[in-house]
Every structure is written in structure tokens, then in C-alpha cells.
N, C-alpha and C. Protein backbone atom coordinates (compact mmCIF):
# COMPACT_ATOMS: atom_id res chain seq x y z
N UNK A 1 92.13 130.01 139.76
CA UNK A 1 91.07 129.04 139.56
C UNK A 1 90.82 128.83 138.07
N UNK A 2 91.17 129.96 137.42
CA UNK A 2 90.57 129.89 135.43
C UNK A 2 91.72 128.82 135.37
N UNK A 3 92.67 128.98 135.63
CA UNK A 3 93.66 128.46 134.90
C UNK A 3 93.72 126.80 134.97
N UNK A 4 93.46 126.49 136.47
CA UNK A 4 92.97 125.44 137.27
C UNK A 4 92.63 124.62 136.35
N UNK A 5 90.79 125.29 135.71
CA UNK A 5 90.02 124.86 134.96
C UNK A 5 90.50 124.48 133.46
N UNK A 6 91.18 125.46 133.29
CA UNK A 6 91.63 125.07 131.56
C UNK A 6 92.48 123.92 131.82
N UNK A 7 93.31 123.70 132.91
CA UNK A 7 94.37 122.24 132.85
C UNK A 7 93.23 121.27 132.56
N UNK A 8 92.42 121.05 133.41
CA UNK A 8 91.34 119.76 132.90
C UNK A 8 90.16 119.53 132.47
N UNK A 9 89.46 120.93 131.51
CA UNK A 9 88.66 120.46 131.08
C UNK A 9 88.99 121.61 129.47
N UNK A 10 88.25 121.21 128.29
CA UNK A 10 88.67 121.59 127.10
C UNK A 10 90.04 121.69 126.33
N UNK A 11 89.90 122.08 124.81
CA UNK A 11 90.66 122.58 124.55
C UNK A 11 92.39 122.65 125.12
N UNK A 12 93.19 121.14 125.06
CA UNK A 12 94.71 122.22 125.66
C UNK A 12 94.51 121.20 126.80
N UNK A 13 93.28 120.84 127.63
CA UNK A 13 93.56 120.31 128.31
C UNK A 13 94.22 119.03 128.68
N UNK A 14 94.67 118.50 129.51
CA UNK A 14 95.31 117.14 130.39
C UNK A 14 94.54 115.81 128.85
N UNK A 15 92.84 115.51 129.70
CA UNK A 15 92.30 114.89 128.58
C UNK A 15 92.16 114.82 127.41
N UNK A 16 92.60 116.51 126.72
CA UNK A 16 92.42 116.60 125.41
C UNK A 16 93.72 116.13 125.00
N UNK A 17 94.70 116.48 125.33
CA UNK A 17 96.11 116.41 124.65
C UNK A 17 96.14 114.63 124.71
N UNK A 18 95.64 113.85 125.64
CA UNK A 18 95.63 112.28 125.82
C UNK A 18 94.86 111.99 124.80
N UNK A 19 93.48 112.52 124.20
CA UNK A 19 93.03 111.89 123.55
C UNK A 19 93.47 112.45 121.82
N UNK A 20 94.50 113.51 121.97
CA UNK A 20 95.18 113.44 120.97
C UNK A 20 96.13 112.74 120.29
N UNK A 21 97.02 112.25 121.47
CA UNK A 21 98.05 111.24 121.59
C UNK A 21 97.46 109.94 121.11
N UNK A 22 96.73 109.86 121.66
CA UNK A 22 95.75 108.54 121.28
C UNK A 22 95.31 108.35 119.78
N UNK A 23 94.65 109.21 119.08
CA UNK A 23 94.82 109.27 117.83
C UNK A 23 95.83 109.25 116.85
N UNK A 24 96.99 110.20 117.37
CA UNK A 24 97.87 109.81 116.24
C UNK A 24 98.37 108.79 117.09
N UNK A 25 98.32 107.56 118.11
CA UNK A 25 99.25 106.39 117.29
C UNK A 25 98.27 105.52 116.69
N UNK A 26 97.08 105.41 116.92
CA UNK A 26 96.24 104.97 115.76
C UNK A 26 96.76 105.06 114.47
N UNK A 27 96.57 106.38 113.93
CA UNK A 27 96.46 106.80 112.96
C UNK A 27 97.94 106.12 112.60
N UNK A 28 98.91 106.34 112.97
CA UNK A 28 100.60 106.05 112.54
C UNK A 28 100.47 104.27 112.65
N UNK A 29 99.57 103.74 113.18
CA UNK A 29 99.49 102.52 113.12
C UNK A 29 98.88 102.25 111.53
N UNK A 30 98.08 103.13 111.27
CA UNK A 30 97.23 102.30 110.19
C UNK A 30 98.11 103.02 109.29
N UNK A 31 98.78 104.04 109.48
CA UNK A 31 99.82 104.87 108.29
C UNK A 31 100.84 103.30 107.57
N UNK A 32 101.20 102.60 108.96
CA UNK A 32 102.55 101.75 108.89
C UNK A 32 101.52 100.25 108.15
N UNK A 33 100.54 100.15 108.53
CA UNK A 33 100.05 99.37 107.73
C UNK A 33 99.95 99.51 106.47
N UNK A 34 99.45 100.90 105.63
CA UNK A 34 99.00 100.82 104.68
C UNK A 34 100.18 101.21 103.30
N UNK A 35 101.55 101.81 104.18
CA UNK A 35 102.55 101.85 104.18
C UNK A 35 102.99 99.95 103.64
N UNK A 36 102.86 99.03 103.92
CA UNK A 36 103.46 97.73 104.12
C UNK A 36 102.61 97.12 102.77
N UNK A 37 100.87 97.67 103.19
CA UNK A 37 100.23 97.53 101.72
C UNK A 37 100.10 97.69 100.53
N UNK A 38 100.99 98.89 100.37
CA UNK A 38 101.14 99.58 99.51
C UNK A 38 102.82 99.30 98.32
N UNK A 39 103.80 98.69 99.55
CA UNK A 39 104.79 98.47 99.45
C UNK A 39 104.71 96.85 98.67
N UNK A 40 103.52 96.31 99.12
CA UNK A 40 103.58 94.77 98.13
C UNK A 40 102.91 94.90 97.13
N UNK A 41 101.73 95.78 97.10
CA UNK A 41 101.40 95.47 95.65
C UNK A 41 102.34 96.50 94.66
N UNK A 42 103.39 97.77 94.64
CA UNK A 42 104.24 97.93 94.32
C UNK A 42 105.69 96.51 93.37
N UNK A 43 105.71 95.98 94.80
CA UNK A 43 106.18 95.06 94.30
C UNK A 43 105.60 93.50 93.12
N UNK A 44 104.11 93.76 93.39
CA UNK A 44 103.28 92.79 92.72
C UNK A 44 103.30 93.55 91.02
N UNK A 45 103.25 94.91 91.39
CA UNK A 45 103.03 95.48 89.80
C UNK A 45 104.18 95.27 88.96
N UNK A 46 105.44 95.89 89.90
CA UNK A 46 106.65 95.50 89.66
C UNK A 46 107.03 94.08 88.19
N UNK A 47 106.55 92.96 89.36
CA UNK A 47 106.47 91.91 88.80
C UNK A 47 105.83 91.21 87.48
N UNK A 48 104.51 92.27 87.70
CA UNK A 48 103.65 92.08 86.46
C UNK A 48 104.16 92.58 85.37
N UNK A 49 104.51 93.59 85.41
CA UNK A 49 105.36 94.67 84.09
C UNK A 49 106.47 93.64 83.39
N UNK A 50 107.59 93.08 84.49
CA UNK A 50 108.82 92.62 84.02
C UNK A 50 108.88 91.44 84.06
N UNK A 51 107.59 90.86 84.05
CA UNK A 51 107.97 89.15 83.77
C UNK A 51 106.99 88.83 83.68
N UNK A 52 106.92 87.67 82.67
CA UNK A 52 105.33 86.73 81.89
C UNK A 52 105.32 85.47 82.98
N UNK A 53 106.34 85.23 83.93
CA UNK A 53 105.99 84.15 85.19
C UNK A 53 105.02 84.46 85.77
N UNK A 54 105.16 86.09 86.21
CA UNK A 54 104.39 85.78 87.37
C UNK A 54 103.21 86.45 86.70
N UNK A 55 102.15 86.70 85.54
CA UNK A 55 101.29 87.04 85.01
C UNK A 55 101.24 85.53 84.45
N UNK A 56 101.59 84.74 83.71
CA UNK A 56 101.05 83.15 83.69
C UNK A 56 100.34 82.53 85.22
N UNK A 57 101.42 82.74 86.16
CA UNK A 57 101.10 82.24 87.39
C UNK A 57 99.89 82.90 88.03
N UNK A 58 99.40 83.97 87.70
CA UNK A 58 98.12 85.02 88.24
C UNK A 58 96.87 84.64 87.58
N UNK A 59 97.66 84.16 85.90
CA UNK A 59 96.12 83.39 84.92
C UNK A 59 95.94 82.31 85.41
N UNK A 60 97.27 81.04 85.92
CA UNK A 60 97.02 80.08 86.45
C UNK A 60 95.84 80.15 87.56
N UNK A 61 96.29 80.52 88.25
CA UNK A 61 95.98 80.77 90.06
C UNK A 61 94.59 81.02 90.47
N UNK A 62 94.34 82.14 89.72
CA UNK A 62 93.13 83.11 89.78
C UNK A 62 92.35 82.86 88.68
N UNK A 63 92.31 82.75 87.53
CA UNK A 63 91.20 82.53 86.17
C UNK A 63 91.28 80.98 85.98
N UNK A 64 92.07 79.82 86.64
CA UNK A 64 92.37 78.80 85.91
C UNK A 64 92.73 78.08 84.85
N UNK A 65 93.31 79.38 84.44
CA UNK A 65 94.03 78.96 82.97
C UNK A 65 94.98 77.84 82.74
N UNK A 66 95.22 77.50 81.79
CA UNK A 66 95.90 76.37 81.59
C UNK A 66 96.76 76.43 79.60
N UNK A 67 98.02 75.99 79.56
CA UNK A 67 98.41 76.38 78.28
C UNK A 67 98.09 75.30 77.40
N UNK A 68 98.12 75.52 76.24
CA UNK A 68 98.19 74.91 74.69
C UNK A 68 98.64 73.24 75.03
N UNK A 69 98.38 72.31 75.30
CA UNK A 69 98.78 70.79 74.85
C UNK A 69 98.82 70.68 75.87
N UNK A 70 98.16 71.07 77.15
CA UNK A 70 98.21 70.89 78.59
C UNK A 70 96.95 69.99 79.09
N UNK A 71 97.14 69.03 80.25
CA UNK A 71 95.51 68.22 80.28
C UNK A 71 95.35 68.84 81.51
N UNK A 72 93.99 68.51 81.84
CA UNK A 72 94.20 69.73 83.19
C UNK A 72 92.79 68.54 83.76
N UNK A 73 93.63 68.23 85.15
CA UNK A 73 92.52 66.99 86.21
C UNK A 73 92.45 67.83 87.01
N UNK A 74 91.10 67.23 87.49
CA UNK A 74 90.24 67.92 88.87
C UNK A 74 90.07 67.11 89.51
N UNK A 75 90.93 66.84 90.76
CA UNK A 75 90.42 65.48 91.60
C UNK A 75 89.25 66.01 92.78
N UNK A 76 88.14 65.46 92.81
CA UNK A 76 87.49 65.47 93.74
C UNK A 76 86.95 64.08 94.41
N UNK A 77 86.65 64.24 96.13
CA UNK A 77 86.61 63.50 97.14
C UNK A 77 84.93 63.25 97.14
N UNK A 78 85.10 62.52 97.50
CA UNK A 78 83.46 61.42 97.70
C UNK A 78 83.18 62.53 99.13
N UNK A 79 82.12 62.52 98.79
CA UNK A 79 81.58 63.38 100.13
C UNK A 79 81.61 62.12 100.99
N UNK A 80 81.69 62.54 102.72
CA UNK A 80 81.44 61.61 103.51
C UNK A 80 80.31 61.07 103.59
N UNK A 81 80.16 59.71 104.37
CA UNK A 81 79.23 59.40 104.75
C UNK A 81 78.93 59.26 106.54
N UNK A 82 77.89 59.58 106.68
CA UNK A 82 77.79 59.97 108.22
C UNK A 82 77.14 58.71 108.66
């Protein structure tokens, strides 16, 4: 009968070992995510170090920079009318 008891309840048991299983593929899920996250900005730093493209293109993009003898338009739309 002890033994009975330890298969399904605590420690070792049926439920415990499931809700162990259950955690690590969580966990190996968010491992493989952060794994993939980690792997692009790698490659983003990469980029930054060994080339003034893609750090122009980051001042472009993100700060709105713009170079030396450059005109720089902003087209904007007429709000609707309802």
C-alpha cells in the first residue's frame, strides 16, 4: 500500500515527474528562443563593429539622421474628412 501511495502522490510521483516534464519543455522552449535572440543581435553587433552601412543606416532609421548636402522631405497626408 506505501508504495501504492508514493506512485501517485508526492515527490517521484506519476504527477510530479509530468509536471516536471512539463517544465523543462517550457523552459527548452524559451532556452531556443532566447538562443535565436541572442544569435541576431550577435549578428547586429557583428555588423556594427565592421561596417559604417549598417551604423549610417541605424542613425538613418532610428535618430533620423540625414548627411552633409542632403534635403530631407516629410510628406504628410491631409487628415480625412468624415
Amino acid at each position: 500500500m506505501g508504495l501504492q501511495f508514493r506512485l501517485w502522490v508526492g515527490d517521484g510521483s506519476f504527477a510530479h515527474v509530468d509536471r516536471l516534464a512539463k517544465q523543462i519543455d517550457t523552459q527548452q522552449a524559451e532556452n531556443e528562443r532566447m538562443l535565436k535572440r541572442n544569435q541576431d543581435i550577435a549578428v547586429e553587433v557583428d555588423a556594427l563593429k565592421n561596417g559604417l552601412d549598417s551604423v549610417e543606416e541605424k542613425a538613418r532609421h532610428e535618430m533620423g539622421m540625414i548627411k552633409k548636402g542632403e534635403t530631407f522631405y516629410m510628406l504628410v497626408e491631409k487628415p480625412r474628412q468624415r
